[in-house]
PDB file of N, CA and C in Angstrom:
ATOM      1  N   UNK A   1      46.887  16.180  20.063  1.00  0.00           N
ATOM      2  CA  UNK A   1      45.955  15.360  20.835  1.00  0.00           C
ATOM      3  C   UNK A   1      46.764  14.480  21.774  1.00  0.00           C
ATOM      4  N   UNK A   2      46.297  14.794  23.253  1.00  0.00           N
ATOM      5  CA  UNK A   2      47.185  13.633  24.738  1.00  0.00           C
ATOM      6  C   UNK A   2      45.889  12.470  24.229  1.00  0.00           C
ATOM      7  N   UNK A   3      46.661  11.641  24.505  1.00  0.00           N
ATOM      8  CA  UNK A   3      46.267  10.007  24.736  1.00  0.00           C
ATOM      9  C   UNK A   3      46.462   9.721  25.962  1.00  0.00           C
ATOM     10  N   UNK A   4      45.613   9.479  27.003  1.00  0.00           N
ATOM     11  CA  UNK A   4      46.241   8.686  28.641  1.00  0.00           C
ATOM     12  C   UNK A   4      45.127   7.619  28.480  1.00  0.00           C
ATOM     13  N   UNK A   5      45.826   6.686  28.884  1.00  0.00           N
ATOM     14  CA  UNK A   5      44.783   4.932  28.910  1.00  0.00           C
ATOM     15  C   UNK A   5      45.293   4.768  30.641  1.00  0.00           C
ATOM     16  N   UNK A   6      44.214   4.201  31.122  1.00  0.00           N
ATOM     17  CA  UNK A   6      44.263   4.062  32.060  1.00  0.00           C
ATOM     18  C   UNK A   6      43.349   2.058  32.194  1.00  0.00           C
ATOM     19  N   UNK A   7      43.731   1.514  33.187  1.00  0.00           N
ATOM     20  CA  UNK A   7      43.153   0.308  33.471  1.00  0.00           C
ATOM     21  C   UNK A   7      43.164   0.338  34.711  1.00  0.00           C
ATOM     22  N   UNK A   8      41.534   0.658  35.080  1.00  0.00           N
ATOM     23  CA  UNK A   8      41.435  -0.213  36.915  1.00  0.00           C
ATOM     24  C   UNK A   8      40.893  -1.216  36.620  1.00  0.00           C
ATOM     25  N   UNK A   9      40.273  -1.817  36.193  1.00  0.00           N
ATOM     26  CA  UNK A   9      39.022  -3.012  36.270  1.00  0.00           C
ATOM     27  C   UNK A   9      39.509  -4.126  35.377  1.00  0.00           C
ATOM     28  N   UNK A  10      39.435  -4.657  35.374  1.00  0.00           N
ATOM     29  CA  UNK A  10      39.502  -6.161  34.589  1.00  0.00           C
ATOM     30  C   UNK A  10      38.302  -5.974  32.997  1.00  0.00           C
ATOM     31  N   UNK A  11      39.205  -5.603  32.060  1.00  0.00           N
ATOM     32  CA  UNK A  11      38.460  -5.832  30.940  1.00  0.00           C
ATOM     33  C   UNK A  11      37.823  -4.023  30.614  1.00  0.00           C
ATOM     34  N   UNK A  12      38.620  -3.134  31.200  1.00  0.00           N
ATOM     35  CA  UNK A  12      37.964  -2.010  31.484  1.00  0.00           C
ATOM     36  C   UNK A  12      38.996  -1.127  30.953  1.00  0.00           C
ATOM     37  N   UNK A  13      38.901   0.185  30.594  1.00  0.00           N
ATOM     38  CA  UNK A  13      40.516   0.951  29.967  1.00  0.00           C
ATOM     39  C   UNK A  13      39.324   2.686  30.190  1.00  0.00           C
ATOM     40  N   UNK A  14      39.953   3.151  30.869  1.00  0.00           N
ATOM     41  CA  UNK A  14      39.384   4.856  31.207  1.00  0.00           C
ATOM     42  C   UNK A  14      40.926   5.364  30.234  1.00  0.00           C
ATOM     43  N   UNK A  15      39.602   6.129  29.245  1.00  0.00           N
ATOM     44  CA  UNK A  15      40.929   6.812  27.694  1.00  0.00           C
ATOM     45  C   UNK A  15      40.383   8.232  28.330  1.00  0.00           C
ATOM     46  N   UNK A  16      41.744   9.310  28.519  1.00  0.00           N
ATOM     47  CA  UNK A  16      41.663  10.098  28.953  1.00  0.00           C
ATOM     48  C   UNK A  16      41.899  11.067  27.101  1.00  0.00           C
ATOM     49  N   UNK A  17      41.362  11.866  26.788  1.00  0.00           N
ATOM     50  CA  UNK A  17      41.463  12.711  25.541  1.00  0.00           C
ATOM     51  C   UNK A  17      41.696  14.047  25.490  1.00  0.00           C
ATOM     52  N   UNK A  18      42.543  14.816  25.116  1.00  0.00           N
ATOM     53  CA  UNK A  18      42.855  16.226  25.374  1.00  0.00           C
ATOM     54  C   UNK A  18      43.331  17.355  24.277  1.00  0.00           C
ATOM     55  N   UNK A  19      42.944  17.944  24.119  1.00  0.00           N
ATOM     56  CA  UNK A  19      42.820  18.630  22.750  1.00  0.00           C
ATOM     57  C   UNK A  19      42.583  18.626  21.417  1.00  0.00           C
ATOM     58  N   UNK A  20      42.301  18.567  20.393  1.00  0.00           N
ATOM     59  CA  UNK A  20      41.903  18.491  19.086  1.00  0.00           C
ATOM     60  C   UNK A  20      41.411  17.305  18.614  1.00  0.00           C
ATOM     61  N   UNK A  21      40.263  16.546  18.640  1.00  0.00           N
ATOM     62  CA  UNK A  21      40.108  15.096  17.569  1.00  0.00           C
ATOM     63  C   UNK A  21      39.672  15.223  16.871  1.00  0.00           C
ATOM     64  N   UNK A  22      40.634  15.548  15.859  1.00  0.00           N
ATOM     65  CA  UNK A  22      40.061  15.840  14.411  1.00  0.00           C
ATOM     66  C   UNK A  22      41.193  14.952  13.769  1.00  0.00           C
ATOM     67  N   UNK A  23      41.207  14.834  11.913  1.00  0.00           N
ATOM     68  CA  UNK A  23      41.595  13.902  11.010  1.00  0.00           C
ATOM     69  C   UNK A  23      43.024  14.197  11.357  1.00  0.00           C
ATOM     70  N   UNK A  24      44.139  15.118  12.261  1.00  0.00           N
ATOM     71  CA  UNK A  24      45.217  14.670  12.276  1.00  0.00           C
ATOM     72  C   UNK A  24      45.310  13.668  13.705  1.00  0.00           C
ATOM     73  N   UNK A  25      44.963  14.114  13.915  1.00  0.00           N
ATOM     74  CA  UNK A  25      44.672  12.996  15.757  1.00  0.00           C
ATOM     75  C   UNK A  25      43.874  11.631  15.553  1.00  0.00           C
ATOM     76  N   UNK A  26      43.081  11.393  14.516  1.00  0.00           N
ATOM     77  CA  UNK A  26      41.869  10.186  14.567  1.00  0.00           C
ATOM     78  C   UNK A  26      42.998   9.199  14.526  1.00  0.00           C
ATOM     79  N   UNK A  27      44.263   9.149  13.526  1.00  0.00           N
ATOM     80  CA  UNK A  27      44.806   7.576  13.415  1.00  0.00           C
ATOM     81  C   UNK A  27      45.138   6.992  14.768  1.00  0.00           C
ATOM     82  N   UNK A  28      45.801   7.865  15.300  1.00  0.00           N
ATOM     83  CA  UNK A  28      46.501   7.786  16.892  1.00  0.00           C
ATOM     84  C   UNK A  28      45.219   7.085  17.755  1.00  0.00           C
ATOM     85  N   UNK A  29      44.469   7.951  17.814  1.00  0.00           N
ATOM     86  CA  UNK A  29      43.484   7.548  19.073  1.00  0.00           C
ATOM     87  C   UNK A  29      43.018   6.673  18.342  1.00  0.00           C
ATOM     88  N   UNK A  30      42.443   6.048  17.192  1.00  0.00           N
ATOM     89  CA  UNK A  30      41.818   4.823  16.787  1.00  0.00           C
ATOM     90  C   UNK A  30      43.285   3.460  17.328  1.00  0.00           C
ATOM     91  N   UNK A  31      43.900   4.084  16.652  1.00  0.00           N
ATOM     92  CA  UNK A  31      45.065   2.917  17.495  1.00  0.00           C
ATOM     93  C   UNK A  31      44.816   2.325  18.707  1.00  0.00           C
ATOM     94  N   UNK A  32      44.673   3.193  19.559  1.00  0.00           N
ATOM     95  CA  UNK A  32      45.095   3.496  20.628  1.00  0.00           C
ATOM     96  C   UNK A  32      44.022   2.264  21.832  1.00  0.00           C
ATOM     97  N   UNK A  33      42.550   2.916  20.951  1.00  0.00           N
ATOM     98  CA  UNK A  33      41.409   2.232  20.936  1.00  0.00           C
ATOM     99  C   UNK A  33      41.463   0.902  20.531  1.00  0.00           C
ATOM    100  N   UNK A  34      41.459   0.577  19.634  1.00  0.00           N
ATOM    101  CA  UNK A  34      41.933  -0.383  19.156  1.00  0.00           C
ATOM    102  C   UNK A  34      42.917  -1.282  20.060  1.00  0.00           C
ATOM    103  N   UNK A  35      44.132  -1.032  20.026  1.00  0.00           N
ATOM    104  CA  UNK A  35      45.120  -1.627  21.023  1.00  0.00           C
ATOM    105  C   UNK A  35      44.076  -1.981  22.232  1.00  0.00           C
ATOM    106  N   UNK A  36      43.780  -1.424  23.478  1.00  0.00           N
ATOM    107  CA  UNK A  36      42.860  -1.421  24.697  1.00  0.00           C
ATOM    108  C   UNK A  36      42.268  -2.587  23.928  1.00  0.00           C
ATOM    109  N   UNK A  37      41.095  -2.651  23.190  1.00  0.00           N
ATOM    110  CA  UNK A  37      40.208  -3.976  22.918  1.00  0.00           C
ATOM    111  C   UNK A  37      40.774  -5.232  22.392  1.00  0.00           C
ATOM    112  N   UNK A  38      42.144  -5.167  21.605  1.00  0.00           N
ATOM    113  CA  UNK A  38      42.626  -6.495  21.637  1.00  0.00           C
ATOM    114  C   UNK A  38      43.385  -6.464  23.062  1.00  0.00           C
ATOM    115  N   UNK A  39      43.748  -5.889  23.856  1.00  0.00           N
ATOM    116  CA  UNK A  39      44.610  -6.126  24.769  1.00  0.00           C
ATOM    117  C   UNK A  39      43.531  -6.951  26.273  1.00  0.00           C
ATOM    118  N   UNK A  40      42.186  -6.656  25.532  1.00  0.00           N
ATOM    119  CA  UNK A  40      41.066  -7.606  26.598  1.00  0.00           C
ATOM    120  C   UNK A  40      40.395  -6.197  27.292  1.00  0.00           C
ATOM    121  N   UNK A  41      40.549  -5.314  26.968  1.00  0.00           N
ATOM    122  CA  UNK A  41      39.509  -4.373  27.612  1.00  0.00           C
ATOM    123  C   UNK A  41      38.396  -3.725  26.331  1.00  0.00           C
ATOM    124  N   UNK A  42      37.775  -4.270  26.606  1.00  0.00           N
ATOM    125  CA  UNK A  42      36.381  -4.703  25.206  1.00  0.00           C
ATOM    126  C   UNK A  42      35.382  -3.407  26.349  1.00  0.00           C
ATOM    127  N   UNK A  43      35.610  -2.808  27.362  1.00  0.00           N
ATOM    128  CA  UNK A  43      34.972  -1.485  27.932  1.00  0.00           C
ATOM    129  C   UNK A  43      35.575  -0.672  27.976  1.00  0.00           C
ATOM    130  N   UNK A  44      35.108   0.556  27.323  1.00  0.00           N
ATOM    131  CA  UNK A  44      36.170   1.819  27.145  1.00  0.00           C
ATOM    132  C   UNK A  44      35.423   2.999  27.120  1.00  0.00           C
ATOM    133  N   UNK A  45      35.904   3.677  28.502  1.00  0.00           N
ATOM    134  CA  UNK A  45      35.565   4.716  28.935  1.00  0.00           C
ATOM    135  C   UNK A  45      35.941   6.076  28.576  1.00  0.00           C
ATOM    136  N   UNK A  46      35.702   7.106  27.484  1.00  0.00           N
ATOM    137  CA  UNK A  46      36.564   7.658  26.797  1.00  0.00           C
ATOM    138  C   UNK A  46      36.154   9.490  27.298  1.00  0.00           C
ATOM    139  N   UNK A  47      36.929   9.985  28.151  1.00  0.00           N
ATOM    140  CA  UNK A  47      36.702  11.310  28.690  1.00  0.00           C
ATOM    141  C   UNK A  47      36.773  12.446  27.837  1.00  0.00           C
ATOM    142  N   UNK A  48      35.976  12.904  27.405  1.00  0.00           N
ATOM    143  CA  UNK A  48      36.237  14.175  26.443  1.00  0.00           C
ATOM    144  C   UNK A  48      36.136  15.075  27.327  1.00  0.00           C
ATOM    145  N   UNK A  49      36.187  15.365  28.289  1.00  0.00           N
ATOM    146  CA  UNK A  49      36.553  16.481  29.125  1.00  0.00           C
ATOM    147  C   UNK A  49      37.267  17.305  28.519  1.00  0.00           C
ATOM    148  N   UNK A  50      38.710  17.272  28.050  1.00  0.00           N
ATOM    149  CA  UNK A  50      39.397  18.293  27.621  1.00  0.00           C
ATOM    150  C   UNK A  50      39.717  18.155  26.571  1.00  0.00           C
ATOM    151  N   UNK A  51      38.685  18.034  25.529  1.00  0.00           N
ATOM    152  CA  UNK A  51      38.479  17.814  24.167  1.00  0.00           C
ATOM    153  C   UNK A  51      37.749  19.243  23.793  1.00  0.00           C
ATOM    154  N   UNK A  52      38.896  19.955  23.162  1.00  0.00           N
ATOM    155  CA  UNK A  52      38.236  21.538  22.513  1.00  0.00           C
ATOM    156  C   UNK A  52      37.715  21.446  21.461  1.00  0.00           C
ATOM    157  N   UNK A  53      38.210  19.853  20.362  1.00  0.00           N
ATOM    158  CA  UNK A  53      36.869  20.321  19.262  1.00  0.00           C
ATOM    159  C   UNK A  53      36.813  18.796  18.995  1.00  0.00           C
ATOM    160  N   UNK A  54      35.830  18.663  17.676  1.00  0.00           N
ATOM    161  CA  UNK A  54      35.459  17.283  17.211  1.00  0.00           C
ATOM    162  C   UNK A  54      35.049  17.403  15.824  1.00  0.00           C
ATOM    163  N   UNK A  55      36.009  17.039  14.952  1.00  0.00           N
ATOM    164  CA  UNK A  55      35.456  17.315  13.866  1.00  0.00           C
ATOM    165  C   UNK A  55      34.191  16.046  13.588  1.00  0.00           C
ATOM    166  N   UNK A  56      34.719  15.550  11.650  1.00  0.00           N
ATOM    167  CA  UNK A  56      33.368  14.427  11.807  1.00  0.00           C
ATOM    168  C   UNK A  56      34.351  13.254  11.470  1.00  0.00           C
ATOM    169  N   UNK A  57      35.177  13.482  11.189  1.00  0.00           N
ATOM    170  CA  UNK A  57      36.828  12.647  11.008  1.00  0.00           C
ATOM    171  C   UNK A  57      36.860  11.819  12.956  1.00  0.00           C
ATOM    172  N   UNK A  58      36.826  13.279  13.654  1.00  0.00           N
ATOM    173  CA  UNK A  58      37.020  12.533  14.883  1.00  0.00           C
ATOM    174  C   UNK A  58      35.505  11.747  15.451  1.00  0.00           C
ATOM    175  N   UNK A  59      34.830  12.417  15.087  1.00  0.00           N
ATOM    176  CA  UNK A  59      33.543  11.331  14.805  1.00  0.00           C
ATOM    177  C   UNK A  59      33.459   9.989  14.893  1.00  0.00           C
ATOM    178  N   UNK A  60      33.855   9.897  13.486  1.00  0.00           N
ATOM    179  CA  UNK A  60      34.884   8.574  13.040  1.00  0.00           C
ATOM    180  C   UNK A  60      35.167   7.664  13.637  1.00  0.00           C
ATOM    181  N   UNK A  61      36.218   8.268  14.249  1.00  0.00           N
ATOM    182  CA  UNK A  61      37.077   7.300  15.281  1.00  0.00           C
ATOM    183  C   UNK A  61      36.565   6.801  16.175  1.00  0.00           C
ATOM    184  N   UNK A  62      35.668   8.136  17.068  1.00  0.00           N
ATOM    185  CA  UNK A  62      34.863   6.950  18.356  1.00  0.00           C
ATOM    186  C   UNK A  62      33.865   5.979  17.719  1.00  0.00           C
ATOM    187  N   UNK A  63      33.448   6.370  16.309  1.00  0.00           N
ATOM    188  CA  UNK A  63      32.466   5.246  16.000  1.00  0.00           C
ATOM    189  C   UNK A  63      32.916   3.832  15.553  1.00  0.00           C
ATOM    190  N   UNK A  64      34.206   4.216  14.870  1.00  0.00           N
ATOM    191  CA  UNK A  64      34.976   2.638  15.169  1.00  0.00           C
ATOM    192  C   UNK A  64      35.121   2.437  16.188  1.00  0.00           C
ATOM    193  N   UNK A  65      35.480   3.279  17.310  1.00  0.00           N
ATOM    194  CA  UNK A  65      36.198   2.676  18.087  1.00  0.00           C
ATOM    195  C   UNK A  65      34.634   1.567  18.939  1.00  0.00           C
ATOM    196  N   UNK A  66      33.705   2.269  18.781  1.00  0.00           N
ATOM    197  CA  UNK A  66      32.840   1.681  19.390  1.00  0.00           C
ATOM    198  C   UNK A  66      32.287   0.374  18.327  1.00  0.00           C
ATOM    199  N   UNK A  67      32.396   0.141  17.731  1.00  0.00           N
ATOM    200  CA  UNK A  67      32.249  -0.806  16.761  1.00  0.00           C
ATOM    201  C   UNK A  67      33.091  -1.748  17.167  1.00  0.00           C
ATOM    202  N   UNK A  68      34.415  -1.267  17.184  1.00  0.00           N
ATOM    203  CA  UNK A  68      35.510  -2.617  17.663  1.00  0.00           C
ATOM    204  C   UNK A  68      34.741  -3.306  19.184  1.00  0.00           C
ATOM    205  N   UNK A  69      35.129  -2.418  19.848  1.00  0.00           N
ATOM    206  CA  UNK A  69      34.712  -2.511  20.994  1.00  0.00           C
ATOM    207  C   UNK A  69      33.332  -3.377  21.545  1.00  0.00           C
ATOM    208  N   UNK A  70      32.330  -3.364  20.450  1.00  0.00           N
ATOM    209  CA  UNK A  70      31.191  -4.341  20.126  1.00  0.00           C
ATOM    210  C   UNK A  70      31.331  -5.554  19.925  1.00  0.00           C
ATOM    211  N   UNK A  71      32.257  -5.785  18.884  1.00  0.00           N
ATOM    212  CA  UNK A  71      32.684  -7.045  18.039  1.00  0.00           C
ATOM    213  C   UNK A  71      33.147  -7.503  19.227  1.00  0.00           C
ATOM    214  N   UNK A  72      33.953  -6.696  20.555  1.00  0.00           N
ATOM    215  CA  UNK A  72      34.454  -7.988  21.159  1.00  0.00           C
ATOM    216  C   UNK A  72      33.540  -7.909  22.814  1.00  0.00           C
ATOM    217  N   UNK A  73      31.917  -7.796  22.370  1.00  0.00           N
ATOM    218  CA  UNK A  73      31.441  -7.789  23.349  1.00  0.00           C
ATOM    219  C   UNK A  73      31.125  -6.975  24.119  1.00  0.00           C
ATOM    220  N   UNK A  74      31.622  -5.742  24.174  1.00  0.00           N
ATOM    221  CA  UNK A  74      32.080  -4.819  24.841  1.00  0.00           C
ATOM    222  C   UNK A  74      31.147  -3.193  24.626  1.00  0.00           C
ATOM    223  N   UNK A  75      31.789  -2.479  25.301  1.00  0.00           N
ATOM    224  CA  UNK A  75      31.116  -1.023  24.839  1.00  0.00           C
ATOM    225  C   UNK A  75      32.011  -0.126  25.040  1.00  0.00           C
ATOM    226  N   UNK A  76      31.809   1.109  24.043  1.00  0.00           N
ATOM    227  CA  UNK A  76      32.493   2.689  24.208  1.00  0.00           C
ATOM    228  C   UNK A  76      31.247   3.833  24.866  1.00  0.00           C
ATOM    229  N   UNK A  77      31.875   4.361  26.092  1.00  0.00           N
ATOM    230  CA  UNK A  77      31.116   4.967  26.789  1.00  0.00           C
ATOM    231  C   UNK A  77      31.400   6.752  26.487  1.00  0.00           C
ATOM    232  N   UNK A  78      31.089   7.462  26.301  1.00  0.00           N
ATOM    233  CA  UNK A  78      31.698   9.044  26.202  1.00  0.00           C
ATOM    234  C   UNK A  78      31.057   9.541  27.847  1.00  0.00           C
ATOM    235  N   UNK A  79      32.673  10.231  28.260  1.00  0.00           N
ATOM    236  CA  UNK A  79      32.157  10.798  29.613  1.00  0.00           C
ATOM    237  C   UNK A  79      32.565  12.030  29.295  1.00  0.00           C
ATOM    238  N   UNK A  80      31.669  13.003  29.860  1.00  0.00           N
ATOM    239  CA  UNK A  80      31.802  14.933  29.875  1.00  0.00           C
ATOM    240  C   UNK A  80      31.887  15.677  28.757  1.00  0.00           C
ATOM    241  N   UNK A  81      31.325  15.197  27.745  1.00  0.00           N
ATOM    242  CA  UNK A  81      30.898  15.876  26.096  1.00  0.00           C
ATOM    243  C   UNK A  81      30.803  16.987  26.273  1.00  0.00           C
ATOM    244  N   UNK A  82      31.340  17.835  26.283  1.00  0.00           N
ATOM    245  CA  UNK A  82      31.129  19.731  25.954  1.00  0.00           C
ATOM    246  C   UNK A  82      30.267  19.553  25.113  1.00  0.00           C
ATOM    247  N   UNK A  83      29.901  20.619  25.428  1.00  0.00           N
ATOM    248  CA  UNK A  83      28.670  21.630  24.183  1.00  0.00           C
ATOM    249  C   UNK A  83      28.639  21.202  22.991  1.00  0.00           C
ATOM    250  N   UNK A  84      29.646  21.321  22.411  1.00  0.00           N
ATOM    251  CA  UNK A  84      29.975  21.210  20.964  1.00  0.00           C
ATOM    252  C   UNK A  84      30.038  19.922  20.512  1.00  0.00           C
ATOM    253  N   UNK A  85      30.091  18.828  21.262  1.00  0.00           N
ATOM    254  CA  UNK A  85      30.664  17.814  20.988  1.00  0.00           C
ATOM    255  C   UNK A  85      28.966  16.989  21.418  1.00  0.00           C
ATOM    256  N   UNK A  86      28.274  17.264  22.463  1.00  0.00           N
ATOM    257  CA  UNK A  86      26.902  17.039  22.729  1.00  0.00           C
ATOM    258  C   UNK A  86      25.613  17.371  21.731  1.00  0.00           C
ATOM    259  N   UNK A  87      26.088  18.963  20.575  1.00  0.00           N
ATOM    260  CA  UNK A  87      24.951  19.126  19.724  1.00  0.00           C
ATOM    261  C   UNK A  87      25.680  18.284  18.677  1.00  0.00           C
ATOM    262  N   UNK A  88      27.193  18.045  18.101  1.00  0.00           N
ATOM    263  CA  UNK A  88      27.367  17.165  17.013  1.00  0.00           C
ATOM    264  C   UNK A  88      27.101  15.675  17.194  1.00  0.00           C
ATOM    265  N   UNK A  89      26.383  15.149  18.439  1.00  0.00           N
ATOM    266  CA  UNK A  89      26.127  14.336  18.795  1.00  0.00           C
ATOM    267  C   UNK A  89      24.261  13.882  18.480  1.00  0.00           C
ATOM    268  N   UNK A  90      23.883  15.069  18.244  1.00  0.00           N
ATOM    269  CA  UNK A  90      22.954  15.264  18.672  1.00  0.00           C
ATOM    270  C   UNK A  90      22.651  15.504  16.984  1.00  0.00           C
ATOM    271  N   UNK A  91      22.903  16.331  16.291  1.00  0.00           N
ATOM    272  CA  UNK A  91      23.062  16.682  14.989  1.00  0.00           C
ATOM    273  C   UNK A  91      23.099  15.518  13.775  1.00  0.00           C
ATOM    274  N   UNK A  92      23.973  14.563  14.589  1.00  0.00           N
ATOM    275  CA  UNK A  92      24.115  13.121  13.563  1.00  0.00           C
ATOM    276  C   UNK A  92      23.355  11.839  14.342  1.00  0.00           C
ATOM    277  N   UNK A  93      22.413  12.130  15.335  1.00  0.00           N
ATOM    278  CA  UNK A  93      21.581  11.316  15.717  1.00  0.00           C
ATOM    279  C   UNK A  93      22.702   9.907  16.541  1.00  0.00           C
ATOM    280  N   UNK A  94      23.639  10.527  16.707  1.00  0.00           N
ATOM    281  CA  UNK A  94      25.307   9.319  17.323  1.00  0.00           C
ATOM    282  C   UNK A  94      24.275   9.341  18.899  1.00  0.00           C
ATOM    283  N   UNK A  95      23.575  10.330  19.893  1.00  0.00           N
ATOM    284  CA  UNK A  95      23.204  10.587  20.789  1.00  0.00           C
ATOM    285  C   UNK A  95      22.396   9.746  21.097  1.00  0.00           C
ATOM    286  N   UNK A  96      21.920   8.874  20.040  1.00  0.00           N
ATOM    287  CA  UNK A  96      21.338   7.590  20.227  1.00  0.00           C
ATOM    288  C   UNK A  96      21.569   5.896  20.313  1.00  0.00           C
ATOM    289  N   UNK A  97      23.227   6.468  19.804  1.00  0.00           N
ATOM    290  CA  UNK A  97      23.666   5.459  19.808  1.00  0.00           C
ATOM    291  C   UNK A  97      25.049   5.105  21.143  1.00  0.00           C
ATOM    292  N   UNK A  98      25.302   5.867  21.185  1.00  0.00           N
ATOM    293  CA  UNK A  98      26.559   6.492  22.538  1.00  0.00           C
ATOM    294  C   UNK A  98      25.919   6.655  23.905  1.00  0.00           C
ATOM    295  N   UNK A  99      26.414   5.722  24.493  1.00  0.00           N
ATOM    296  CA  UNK A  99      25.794   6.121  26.216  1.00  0.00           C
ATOM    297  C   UNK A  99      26.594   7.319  26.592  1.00  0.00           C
ATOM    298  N   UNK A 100      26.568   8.002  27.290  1.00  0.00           N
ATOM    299  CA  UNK A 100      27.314   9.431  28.097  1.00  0.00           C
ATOM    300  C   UNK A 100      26.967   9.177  29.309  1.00  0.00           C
ATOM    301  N   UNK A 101      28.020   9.870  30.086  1.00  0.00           N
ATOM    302  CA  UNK A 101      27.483  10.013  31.609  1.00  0.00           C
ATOM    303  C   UNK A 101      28.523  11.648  31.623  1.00  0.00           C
ATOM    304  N   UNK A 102      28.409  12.102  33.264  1.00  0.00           N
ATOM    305  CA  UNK A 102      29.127  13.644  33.315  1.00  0.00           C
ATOM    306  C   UNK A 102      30.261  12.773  33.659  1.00  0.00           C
ATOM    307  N   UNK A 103      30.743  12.210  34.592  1.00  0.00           N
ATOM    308  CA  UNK A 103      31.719  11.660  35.323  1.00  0.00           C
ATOM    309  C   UNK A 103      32.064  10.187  34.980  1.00  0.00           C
ATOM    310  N   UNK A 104      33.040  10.096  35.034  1.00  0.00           N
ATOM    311  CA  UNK A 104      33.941   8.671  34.953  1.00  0.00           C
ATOM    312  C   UNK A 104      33.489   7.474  36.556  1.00  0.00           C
ATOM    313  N   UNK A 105      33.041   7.572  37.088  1.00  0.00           N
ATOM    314  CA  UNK A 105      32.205   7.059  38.196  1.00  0.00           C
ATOM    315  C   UNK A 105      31.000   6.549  37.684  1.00  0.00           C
ATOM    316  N   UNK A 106      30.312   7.746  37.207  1.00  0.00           N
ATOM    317  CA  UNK A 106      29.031   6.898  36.799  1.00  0.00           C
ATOM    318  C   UNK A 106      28.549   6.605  35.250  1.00  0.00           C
ATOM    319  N   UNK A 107      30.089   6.116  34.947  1.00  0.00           N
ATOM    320  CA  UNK A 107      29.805   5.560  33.276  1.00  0.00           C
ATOM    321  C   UNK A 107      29.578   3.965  33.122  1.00  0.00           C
ATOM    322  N   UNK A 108      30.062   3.062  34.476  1.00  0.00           N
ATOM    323  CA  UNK A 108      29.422   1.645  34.038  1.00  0.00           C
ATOM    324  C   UNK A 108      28.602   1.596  35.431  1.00  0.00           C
ATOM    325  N   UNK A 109      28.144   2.693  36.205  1.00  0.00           N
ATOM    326  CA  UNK A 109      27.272   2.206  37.200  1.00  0.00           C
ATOM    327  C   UNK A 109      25.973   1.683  36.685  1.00  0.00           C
TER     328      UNK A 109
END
């Protein structure tokens, strides 16, 4: 699993995600997540674009991560959910709780 964090905005972190988030990848990217919201970006834009799978481990992680991300005010956004990652979304009722957009543009418009 690539990790890329990115910061344009003030209080803002675009997490770029790329191959596997499943239970060997969740500690990393919860870190990672984590780090971004104490570091003052309490908005986190998290691209699954090139995310080939999701277990429920990686589940997990965005749901802490969006939890942290709450506590400090803030929100976890999922941008470009594949298929797979849109019905396990959809499957655990998370689709109600997770904003999505297709593009990284129109995730805090």
């Amino acid at each position: 699993m690539m990790v890329e964090m990115e910061h344009r905005e003030q209080g803002i972190a675009f997490v770029r995600l790329s191959g596997r988030l499943d239970a060997a990848a969740a500690p990393h990217v919860l870190s990672r997540l984590k780090d971004a919201v104490a570091d003052g970006r309490s908005r986190l834009a998290v691209d699954l674009s090139e995310v080939s799978f999701i277990d429920s481990t990686g589940l997990g992680t965005l749901v802490s991560g969006l939890k942290a991300a709450r506590r400090a005010e803030g929100d976890l956004r999922l941008v470009a959910p594949n298929s797979q990652a849109q019905r396990l979304l959809r499957l655990t009722t998370l689709d109600r709780v997770f904003v999505t957009s297709d593009t990284l543009d129109e995730v805090w418009a």
